[in-house]
N, C-alpha and C. Protein backbone atom coordinates (compact mmCIF):
# COMPACT_ATOMS: atom_id res chain seq x y z
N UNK A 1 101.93 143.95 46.01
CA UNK A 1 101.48 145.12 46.74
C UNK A 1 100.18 145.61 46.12
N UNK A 2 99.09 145.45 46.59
CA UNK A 2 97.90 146.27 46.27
C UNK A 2 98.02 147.55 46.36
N UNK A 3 97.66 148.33 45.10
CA UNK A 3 97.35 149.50 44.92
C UNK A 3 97.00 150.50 45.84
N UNK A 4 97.28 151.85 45.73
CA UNK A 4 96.36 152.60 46.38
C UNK A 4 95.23 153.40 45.95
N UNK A 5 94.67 152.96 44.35
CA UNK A 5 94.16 154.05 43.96
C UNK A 5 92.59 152.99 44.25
N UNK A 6 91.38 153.65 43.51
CA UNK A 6 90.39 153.57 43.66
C UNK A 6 90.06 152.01 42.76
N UNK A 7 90.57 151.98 41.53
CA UNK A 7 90.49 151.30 40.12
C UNK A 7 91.97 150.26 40.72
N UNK A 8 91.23 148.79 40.87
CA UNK A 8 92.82 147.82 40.66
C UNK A 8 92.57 146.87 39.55
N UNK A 9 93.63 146.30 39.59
CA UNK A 9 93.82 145.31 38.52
C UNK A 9 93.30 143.85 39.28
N UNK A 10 92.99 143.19 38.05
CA UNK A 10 92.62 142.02 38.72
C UNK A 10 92.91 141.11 39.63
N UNK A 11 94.42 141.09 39.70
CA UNK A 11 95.60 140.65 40.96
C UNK A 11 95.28 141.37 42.00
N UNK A 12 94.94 142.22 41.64
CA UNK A 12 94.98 143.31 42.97
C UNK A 12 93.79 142.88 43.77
N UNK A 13 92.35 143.17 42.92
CA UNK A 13 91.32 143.00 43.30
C UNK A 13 91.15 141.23 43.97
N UNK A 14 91.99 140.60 43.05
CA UNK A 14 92.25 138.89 43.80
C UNK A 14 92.52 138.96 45.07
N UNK A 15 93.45 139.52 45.55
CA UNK A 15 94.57 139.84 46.60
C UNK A 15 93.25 140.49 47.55
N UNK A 16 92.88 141.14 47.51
CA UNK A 16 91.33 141.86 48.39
C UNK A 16 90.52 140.69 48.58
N UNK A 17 90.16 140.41 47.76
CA UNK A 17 88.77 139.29 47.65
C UNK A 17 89.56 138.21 48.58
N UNK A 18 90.75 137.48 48.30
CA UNK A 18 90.95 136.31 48.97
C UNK A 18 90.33 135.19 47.79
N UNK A 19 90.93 135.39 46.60
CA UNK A 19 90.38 134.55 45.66
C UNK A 19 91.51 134.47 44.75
N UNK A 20 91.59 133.91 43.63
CA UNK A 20 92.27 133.55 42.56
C UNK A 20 92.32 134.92 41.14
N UNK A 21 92.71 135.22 40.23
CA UNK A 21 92.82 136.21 39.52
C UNK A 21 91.62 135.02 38.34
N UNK A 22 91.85 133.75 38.40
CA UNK A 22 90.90 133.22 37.69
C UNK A 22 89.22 133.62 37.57
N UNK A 23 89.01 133.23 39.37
CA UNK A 23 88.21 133.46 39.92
C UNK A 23 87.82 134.85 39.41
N UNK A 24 88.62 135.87 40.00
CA UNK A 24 87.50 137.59 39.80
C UNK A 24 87.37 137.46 38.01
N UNK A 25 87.91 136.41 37.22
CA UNK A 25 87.38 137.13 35.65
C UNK A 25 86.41 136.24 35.50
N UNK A 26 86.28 134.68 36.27
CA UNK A 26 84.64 134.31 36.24
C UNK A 26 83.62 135.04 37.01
N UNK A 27 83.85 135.83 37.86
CA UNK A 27 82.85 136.49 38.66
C UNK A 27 82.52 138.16 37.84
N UNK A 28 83.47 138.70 36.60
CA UNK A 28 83.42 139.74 35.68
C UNK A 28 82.37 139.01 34.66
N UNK A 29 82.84 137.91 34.24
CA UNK A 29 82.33 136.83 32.94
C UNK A 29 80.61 137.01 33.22
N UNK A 30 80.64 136.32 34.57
CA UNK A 30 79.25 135.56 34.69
C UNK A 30 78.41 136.91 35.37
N UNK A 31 79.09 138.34 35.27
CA UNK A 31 78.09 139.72 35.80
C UNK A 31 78.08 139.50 37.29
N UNK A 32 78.69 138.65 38.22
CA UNK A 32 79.01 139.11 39.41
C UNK A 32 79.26 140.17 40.16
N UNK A 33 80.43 140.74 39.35
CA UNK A 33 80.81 141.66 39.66
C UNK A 33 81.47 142.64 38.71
N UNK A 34 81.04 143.97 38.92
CA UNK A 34 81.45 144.83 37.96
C UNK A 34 82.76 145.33 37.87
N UNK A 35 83.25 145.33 36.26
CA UNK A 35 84.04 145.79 36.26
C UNK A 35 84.75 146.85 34.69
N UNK A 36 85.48 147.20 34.61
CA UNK A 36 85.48 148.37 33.53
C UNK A 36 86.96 148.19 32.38
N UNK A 37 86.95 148.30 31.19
CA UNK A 37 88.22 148.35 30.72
C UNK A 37 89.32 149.51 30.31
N UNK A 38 90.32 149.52 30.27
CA UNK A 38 90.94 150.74 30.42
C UNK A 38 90.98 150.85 29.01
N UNK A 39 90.91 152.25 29.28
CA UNK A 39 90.31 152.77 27.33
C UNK A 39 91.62 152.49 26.47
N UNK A 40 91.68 152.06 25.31
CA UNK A 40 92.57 151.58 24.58
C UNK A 40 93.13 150.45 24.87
N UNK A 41 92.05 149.60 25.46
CA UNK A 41 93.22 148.16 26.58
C UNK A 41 92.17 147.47 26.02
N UNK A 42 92.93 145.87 26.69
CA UNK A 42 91.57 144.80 27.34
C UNK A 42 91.67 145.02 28.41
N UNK A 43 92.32 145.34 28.94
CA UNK A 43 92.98 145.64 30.44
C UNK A 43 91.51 146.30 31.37
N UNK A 44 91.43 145.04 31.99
CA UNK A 44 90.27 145.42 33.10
C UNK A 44 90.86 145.90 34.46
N UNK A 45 89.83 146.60 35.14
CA UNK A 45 89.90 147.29 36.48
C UNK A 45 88.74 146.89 36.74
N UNK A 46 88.69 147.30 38.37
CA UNK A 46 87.71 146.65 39.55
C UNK A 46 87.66 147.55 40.44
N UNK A 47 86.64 148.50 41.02
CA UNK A 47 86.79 149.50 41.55
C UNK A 47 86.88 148.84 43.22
N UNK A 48 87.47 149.01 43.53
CA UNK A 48 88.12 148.71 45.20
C UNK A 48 87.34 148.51 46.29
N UNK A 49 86.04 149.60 46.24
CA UNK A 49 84.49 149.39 46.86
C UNK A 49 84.04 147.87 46.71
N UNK A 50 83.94 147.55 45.11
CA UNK A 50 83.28 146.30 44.50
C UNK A 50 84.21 145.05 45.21
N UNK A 51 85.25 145.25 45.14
CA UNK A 51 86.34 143.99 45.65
C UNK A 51 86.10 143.92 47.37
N UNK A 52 85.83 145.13 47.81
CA UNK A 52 85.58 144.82 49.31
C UNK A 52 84.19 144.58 49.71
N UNK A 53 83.18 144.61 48.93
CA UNK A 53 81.90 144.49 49.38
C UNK A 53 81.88 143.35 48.46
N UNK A 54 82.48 142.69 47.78
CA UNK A 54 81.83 141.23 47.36
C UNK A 54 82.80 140.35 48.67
N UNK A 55 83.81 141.18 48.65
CA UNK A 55 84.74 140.00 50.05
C UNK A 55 84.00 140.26 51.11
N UNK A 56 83.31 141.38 51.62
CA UNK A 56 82.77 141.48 53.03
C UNK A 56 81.12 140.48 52.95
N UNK A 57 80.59 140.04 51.53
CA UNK A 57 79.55 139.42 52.03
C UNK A 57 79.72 138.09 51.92
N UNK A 58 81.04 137.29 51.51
CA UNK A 58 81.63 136.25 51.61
C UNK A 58 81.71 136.25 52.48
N UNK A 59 82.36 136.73 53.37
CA UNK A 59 82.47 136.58 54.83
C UNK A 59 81.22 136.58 55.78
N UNK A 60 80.28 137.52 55.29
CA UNK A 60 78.79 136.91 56.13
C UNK A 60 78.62 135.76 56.00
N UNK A 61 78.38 135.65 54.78
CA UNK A 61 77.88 134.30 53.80
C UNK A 61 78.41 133.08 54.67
N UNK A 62 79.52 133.03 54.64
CA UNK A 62 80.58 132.01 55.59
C UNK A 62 79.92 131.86 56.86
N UNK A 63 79.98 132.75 57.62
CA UNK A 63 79.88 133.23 59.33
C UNK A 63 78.82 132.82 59.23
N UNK A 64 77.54 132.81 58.85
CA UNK A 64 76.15 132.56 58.41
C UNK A 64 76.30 130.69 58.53
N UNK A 65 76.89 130.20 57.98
CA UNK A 65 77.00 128.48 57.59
C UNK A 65 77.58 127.94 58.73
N UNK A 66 78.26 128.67 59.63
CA UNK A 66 78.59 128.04 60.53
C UNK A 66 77.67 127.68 61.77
C-alpha cells in the first residue's frame, strides 16, 4: 500500500515510478533524483512530487519513441 503522506519510502516511491526499489537507489546514487534521510536513520524518503514527475516524464520519454 503506498503511503499517503508527502515523504515515501523507497518501495513506495518504486511502486509510483513503475520501477524496482533497486532502481530508485541507482537513480538517488547517480543524483537523478532527489532524495532525503530521516534524521537519525539511513532511512531514505522521496518526496511523492519527485516520484511522479520522474514517472510522468518516462512516460513522455516512451510515448515520444514510439
Amino acid at each position: 500500500m503506498v503511503g499517503d503522506g508527502t515523504l515515501l519510502t523507497t518501495g513506495e516511491a518504486a511502486t509510483i515510478m513503475r520501477v524496482s526499489k533497486s532502481t530508485v537507489h541507482k537513480l538517488i546514487r547517480t543524483k537523478q533524483i532527489a532524495a532525503t534521510t530521516v534524521p537519525g536513520s539511513t532511512h531514505l524518503r522521496i518526496a511523492r512530487k519527485v516520484a511522479e514527475d520522474w514517472r510522468d516524464r518516462m512516460d513522455r520519454e516512451t510515448a515520444g519513441d514510439a
